[in-house]
N, C-alpha and C. Protein backbone atom coordinates (compact mmCIF):
# COMPACT_ATOMS: atom_id res chain seq x y z
N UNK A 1 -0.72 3.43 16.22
CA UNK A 1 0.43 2.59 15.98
C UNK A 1 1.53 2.88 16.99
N UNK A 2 1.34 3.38 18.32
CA UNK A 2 1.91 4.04 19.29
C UNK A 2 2.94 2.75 19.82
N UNK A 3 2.53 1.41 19.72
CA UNK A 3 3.30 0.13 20.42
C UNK A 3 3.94 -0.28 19.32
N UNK A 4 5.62 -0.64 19.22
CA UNK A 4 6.30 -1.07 18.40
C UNK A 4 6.17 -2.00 18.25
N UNK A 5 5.55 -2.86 18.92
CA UNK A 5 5.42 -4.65 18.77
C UNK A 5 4.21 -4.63 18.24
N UNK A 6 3.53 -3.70 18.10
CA UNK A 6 2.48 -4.37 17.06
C UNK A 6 2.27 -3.22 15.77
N UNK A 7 3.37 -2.59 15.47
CA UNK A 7 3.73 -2.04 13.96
C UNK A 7 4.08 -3.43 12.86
N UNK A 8 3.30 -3.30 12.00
CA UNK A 8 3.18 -4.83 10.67
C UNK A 8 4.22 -4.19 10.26
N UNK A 9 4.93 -4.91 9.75
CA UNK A 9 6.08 -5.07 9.01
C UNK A 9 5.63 -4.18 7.64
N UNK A 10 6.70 -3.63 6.57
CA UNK A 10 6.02 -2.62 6.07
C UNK A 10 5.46 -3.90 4.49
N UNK A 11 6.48 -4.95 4.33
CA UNK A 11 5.89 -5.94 3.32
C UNK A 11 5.50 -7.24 4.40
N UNK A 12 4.68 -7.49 3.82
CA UNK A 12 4.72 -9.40 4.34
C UNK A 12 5.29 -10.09 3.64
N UNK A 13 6.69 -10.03 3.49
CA UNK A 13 7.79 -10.98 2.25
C UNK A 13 7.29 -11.97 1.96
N UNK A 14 6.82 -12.92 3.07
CA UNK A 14 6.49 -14.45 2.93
C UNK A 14 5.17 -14.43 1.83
N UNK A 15 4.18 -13.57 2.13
CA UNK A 15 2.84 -13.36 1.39
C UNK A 15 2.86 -12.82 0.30
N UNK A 16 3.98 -12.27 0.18
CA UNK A 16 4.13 -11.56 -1.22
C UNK A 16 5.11 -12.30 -2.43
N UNK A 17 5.89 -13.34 -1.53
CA UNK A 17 6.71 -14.61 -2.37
C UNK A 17 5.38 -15.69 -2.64
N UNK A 18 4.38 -15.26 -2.40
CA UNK A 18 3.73 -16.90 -2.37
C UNK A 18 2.69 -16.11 -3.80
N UNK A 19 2.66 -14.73 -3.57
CA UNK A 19 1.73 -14.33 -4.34
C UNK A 19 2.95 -14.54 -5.57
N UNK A 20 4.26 -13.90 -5.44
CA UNK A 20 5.08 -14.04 -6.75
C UNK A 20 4.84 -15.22 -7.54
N UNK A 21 4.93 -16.48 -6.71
CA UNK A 21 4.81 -17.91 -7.06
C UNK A 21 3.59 -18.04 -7.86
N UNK A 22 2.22 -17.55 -7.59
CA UNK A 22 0.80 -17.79 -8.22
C UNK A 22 0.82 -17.56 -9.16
N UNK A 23 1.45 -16.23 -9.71
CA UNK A 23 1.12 -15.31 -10.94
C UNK A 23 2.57 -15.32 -11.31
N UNK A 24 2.82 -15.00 -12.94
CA UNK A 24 4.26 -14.41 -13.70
C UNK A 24 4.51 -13.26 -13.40
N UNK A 25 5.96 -13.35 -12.99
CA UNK A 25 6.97 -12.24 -12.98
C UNK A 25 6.23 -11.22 -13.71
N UNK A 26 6.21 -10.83 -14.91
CA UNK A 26 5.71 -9.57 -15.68
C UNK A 26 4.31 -9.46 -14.55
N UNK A 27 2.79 -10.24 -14.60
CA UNK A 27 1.94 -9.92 -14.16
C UNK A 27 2.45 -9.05 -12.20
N UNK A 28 2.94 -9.81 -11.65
CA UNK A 28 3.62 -9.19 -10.69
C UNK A 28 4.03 -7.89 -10.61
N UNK A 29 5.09 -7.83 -11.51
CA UNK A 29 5.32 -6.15 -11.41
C UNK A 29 4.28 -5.42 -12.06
N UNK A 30 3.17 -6.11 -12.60
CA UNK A 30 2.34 -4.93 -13.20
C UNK A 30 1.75 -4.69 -12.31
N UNK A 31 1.41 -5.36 -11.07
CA UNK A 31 0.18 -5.52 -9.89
C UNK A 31 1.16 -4.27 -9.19
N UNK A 32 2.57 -4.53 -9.12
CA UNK A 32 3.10 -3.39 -8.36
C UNK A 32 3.30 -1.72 -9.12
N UNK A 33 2.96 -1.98 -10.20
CA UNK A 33 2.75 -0.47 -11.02
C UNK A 33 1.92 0.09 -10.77
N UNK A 34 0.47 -1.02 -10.49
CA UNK A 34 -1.18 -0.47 -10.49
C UNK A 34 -0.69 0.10 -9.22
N UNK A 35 -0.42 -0.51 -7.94
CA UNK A 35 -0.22 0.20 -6.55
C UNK A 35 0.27 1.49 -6.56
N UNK A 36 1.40 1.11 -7.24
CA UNK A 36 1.90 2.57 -7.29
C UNK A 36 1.14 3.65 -7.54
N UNK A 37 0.58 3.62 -8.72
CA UNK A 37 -0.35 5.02 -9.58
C UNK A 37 -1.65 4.66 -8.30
N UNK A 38 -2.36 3.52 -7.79
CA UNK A 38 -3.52 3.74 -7.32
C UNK A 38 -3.66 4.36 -6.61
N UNK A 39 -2.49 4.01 -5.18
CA UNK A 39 -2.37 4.78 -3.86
C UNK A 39 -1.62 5.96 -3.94
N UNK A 40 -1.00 6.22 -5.07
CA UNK A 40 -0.81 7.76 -5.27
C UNK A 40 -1.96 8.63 -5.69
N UNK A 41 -2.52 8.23 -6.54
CA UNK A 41 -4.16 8.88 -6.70
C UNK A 41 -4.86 9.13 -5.25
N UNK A 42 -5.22 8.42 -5.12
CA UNK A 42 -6.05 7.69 -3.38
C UNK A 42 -5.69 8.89 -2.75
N UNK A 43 -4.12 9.02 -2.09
CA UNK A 43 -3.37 9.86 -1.02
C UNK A 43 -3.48 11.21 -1.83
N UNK A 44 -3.82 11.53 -2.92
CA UNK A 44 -3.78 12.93 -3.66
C UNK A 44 -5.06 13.16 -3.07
N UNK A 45 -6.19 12.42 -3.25
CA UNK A 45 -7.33 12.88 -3.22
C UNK A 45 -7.52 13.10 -1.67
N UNK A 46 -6.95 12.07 -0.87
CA UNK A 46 -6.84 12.44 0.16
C UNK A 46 -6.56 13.29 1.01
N UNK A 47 -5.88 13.57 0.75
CA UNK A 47 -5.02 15.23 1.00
C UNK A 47 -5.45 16.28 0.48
N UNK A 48 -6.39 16.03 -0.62
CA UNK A 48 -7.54 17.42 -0.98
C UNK A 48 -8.56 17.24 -0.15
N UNK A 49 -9.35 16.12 0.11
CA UNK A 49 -10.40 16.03 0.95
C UNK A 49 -10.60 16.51 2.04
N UNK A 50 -9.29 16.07 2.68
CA UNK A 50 -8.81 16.49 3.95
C UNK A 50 -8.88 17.63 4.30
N UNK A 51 -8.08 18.36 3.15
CA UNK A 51 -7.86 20.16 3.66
C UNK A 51 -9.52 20.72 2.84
N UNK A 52 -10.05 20.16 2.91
CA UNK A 52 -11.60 20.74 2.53
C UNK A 52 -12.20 20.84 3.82
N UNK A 53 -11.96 19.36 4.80
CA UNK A 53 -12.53 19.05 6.12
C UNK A 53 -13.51 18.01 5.64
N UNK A 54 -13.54 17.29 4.51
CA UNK A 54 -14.37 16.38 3.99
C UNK A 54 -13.83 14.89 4.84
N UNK A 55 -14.31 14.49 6.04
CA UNK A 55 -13.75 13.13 6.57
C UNK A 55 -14.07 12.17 6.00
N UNK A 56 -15.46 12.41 5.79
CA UNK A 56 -16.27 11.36 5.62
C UNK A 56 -15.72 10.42 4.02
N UNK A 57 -15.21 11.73 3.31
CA UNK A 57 -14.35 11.33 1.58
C UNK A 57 -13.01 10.60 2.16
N UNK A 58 -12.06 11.08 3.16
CA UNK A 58 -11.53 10.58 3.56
C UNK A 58 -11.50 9.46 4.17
N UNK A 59 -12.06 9.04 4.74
CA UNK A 59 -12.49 8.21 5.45
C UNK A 59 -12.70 6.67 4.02
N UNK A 60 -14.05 6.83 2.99
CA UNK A 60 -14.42 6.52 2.06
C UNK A 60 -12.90 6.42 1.02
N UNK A 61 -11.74 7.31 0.82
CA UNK A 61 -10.74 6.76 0.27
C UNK A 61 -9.71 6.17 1.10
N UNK A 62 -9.41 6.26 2.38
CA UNK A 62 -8.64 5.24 2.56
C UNK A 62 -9.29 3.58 2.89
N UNK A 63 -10.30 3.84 2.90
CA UNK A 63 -10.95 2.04 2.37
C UNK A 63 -10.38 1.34 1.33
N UNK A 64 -10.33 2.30 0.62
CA UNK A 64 -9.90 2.20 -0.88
C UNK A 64 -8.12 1.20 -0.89
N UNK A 65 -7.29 2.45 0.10
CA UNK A 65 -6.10 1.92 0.19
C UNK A 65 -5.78 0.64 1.43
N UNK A 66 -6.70 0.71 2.04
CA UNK A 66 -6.96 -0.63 2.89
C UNK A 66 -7.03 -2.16 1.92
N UNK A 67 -7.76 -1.83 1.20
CA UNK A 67 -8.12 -3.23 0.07
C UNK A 67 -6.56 -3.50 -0.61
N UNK A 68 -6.37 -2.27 -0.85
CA UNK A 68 -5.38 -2.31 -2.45
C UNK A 68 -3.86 -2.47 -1.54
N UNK A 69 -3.64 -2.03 -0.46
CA UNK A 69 -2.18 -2.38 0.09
C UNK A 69 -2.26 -4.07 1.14
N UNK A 70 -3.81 -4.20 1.23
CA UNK A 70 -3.58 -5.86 1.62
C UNK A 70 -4.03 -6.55 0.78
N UNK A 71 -4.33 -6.79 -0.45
CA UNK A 71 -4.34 -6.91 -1.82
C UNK A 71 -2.87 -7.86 -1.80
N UNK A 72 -1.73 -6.35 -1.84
CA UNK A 72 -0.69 -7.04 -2.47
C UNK A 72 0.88 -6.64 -1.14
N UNK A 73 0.14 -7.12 -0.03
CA UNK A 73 0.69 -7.82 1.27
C UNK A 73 1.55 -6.66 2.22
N UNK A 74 0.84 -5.03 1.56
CA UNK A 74 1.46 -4.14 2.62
C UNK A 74 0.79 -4.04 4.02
N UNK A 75 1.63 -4.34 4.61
CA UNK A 75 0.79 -4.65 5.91
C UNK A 75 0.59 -3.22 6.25
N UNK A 76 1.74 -2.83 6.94
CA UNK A 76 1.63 -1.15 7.19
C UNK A 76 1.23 -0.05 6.80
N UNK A 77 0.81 -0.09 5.35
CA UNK A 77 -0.14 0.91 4.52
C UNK A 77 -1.84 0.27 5.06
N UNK A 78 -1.45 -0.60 4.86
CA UNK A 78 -3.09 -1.01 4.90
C UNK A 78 -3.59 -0.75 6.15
N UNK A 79 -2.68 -1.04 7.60
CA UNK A 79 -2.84 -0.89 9.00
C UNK A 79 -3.38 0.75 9.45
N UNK A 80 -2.37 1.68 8.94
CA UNK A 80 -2.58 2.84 8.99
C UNK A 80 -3.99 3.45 8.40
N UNK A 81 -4.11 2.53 6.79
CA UNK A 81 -5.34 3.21 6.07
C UNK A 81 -6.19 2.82 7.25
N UNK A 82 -6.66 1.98 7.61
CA UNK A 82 -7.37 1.47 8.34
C UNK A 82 -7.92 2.43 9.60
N UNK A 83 -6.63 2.61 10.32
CA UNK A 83 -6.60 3.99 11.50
C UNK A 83 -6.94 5.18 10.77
N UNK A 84 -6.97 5.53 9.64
CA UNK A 84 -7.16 6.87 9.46
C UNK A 84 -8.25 6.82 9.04
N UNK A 85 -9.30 5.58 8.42
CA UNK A 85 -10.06 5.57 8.20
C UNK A 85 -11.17 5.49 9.46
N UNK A 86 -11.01 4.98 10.26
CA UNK A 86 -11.13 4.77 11.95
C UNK A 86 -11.38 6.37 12.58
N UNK A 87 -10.23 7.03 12.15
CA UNK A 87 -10.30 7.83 12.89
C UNK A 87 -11.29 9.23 12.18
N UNK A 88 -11.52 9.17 10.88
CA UNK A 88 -12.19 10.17 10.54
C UNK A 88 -13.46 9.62 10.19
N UNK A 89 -14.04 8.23 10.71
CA UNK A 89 -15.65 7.83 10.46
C UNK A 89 -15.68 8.73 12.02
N UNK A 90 -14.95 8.66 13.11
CA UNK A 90 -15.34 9.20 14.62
C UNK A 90 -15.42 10.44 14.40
N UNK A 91 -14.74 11.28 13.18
CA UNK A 91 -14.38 12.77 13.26
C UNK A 91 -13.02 13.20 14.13
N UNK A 92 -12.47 12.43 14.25
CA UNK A 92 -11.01 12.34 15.44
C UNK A 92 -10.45 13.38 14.13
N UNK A 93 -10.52 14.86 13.56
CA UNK A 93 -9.85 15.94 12.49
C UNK A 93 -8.59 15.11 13.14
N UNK A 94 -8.09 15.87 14.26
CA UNK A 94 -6.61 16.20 14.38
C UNK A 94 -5.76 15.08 14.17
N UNK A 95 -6.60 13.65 14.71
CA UNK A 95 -5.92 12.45 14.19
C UNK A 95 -5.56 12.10 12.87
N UNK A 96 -6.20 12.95 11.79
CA UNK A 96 -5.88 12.16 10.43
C UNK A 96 -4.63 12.86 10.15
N UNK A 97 -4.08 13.99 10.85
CA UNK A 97 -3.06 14.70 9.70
C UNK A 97 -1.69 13.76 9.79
N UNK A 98 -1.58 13.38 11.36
CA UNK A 98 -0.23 12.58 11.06
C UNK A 98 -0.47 11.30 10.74
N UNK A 99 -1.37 10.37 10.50
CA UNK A 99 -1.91 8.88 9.98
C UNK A 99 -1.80 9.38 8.47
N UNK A 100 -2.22 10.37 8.16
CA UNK A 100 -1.99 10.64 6.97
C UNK A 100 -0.60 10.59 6.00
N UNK A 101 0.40 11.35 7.15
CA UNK A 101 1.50 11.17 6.71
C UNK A 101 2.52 9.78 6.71
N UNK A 102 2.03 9.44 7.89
CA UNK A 102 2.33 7.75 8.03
C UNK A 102 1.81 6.86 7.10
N UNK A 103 1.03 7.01 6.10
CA UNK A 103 0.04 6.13 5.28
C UNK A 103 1.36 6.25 4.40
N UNK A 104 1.18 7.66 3.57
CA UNK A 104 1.65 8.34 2.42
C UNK A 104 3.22 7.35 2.69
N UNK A 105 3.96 7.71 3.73
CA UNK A 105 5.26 6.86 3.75
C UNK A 105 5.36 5.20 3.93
N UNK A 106 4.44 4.82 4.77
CA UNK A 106 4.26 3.18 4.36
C UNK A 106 4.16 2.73 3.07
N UNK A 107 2.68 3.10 2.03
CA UNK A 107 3.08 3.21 0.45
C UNK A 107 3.99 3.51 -0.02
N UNK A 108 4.51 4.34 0.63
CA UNK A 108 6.20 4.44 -0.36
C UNK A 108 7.07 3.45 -0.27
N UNK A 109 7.53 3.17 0.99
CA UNK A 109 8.08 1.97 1.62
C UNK A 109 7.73 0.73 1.30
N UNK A 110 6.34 0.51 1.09
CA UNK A 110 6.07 -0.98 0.39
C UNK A 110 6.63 -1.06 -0.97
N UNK A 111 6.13 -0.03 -1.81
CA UNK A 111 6.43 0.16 -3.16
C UNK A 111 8.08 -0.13 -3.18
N UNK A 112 8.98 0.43 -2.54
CA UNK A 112 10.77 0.04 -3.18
C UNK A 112 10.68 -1.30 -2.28
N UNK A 113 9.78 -1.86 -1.57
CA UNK A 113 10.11 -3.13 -0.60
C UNK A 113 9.64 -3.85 -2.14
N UNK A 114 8.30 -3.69 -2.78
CA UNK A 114 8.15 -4.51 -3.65
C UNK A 114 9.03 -4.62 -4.90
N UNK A 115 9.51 -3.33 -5.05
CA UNK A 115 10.33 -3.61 -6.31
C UNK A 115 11.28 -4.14 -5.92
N UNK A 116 12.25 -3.87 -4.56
CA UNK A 116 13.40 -4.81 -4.20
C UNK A 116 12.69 -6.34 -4.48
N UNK A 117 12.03 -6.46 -4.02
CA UNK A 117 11.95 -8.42 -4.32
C UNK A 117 11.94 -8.44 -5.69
N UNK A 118 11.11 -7.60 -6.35
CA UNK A 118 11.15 -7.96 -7.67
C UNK A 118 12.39 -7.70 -8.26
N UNK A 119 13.22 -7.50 -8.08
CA UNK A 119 14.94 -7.34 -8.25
C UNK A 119 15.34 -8.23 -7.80
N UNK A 120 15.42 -8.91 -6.70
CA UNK A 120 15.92 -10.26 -6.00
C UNK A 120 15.51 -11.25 -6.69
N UNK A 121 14.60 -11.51 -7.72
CA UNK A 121 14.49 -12.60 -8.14
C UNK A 121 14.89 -13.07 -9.22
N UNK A 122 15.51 -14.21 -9.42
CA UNK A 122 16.18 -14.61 -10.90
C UNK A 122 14.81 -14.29 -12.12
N UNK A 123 15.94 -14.22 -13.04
CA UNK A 123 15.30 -13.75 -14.30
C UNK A 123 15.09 -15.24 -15.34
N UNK A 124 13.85 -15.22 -15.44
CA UNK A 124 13.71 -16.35 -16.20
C UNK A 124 14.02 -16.60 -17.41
N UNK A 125 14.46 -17.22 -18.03
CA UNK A 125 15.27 -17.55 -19.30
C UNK A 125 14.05 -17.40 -20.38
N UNK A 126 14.11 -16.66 -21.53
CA UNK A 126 13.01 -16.70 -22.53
C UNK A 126 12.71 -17.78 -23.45
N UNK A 127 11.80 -18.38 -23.36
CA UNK A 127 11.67 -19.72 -24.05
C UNK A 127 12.31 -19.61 -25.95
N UNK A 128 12.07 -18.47 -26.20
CA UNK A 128 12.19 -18.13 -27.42
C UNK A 128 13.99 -17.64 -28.25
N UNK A 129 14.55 -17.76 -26.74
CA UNK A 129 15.73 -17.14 -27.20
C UNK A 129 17.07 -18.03 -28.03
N UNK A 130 16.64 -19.64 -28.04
CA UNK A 130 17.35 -20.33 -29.18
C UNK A 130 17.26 -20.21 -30.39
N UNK A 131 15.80 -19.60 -30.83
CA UNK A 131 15.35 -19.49 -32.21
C UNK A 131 16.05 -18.71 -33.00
């Protein structure tokens, strides 16, 4: 990810307003809860695998976070999983430790990018609340 012009943006706003639009508000933030707990699992295990020297597990879980951060439109988690996954099918060790850390902070970064939108958006009126 050495060229700044081709670092993905850490949300795809546009892709992630269109996904808001498909599905309800509640289902939405639940999709952004699952992320949360998934790719925190994922990057735990990762980071045990790792310091085992297990690439190949590594390698095999950030697939995992490849799906699940372009899933729900992190570009930059998913870009990185991708490189680190890249880099430990080759055995490139020394390459995973800082992709690693770059992953771990893109997921973070998507995660308050997603909850900010989900804060930016009006709150829908409850059908039930004249009764």
């Amino acid at each position: 990810m050495s060229n700044p012009a081709r670092i993905p943006a850490v949300l795809d706003r546009a892709a992630f307003a269109q996904l808001g639009a498909a599905i309800s508000h509640e289902k939405l933030r639940e999709l952004v809860a699952l992320f949360a707990w998934e790719t925190e699992l994922y990057l735990t295990q990762i980071a045990s695998r790792r310091g085992e020297g297990d690439l190949e597990s590594v390698a095999r879980l950030s697939r995992n976070i490849v799906s699940v951060a372009g899933n729900l439109c992190a570009m930059r988690a998913s870009a990185l999983a991708r490189q680190l996954e890249r880099a430990c099918s080759n055995g490139e060790k020394a390459d995973s430790y800082h992709l690693i850390g770059e992953m771990s902070q893109a997921c973070q970064d998507a995660r308050d990018d997603m909850q900010a939108w989900l804060e930016e958006q009006p709150k829908s009126p409850c059908p039930f609340e004249d009764q």
